[in-house]
Protein backbone atom coordinates (compact mmCIF):
# COMPACT_ATOMS: atom_id res chain seq x y z
CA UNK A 1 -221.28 0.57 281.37
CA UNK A 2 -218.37 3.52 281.69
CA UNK A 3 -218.79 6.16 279.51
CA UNK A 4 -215.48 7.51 277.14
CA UNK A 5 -214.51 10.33 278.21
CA UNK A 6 -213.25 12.64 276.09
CA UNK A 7 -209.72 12.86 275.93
CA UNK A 8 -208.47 16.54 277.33
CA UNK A 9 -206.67 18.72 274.21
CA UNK A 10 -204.87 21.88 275.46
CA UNK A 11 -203.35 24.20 273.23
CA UNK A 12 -200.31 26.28 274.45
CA UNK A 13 -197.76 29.06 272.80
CA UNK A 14 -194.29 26.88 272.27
CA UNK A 15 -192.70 30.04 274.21
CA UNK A 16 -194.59 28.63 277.57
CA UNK A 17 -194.49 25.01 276.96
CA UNK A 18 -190.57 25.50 276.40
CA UNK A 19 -190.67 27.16 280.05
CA UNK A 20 -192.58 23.77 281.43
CA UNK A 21 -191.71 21.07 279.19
CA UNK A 22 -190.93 18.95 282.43
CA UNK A 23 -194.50 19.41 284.46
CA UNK A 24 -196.13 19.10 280.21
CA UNK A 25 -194.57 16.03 279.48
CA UNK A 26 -195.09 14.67 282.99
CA UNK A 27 -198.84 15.70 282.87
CA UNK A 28 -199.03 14.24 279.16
CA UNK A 29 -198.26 10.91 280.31
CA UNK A 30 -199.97 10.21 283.32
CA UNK A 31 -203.33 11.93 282.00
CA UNK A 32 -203.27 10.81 278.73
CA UNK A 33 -203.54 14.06 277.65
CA UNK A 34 -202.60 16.22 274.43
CA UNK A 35 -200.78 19.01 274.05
CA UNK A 36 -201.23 21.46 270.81
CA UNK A 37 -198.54 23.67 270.43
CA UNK A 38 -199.05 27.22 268.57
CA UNK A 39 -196.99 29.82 266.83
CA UNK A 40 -198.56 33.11 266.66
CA UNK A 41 -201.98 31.48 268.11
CA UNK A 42 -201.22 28.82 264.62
CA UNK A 43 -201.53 25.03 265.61
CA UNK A 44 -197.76 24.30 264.63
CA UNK A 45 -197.56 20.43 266.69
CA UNK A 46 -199.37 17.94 268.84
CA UNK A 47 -198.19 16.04 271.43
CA UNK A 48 -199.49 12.63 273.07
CA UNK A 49 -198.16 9.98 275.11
CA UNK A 50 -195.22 7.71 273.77
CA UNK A 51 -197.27 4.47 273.89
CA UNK A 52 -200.06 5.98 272.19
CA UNK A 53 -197.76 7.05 269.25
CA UNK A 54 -196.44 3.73 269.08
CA UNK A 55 -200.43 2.33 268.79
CA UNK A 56 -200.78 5.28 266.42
CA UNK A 57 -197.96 4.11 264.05
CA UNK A 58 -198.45 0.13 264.75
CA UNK A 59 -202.09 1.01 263.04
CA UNK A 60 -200.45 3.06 259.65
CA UNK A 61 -198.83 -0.50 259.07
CA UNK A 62 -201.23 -2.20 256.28
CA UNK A 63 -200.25 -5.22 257.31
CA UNK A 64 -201.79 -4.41 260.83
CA UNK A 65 -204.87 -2.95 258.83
CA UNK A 66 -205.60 -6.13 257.44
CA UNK A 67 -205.37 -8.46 260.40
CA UNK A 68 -207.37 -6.14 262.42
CA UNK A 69 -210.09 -6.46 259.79
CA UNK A 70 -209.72 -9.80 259.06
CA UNK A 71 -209.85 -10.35 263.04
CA UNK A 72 -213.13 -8.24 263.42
CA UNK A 73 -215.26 -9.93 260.41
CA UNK A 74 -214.41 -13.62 261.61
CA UNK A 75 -215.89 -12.25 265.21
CA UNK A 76 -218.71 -10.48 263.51
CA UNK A 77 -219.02 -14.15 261.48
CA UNK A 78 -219.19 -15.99 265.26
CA UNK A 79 -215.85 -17.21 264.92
CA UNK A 80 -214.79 -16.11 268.18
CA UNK A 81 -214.28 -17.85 270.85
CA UNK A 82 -215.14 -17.46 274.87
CA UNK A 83 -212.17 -16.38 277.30
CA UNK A 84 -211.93 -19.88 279.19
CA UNK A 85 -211.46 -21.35 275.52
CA UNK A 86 -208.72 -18.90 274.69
CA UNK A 87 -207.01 -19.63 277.99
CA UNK A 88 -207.59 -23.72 277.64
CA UNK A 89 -205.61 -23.23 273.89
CA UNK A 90 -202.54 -22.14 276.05
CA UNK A 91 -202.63 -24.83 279.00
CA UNK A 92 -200.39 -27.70 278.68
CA UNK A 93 -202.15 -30.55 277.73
CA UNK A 94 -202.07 -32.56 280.81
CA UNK A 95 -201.11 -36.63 280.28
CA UNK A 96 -202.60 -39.27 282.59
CA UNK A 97 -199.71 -40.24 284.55
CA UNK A 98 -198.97 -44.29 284.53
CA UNK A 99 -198.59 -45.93 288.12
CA UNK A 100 -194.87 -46.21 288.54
CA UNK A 101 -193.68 -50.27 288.92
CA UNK A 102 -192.44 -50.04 292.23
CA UNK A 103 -188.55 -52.27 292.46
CA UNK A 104 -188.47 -54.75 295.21
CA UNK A 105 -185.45 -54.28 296.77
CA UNK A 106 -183.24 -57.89 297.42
């Protein structure tokens, strides 16, 4: 089994990141790394990866809360289900097909 990694927090004065906001926000995104931005050596902002904010805010949806929990105690309950069950709920249902009547032709 893979271990998680930690994910890699770097803190940087806004005066340098504004310098290399390309090559940050480049790095940001294909490491999946964050950024901590200071003022005066004062955490001011943090910055992550779009898709991970989007994750982020998906989860601060109650809504979202509450399926995810719901989701998790029927899988705790053994309500879940194996993948090749999951994948046989999406396949068409497949009819037995009738022998066409062939015409005779006169």
């Amino acid at each position: 089994m893979r271990k998680k990694s930690k994910p890699m927090v770097n803190s940087i004065p806004i005066t340098k990141a504004r310098v290399n906001l390309g090559a940050l926000a480049k790095r940001i995104h294909l490491n999946k790394e964050y950024l901590i931005l200071e003022k005066d050596g004062i955490p001011i902002v943090g910055i992550m990866d779009a898709d991970e904010l989007e994750d982020y805010l998906e989860l601060q949806n109650p809504k979202v809360k509450r399926d995810i929990a719901k989701s998790s105690q029927e899988f705790r309950a053994g309500k879940g289900r194996s993948f090749d069950q999951l994948i046989a709920e999406f396949q068409p249902h497949k009819q037995a097909r009738r022998p066409s009547k062939q015409r005779r032709k006169t």
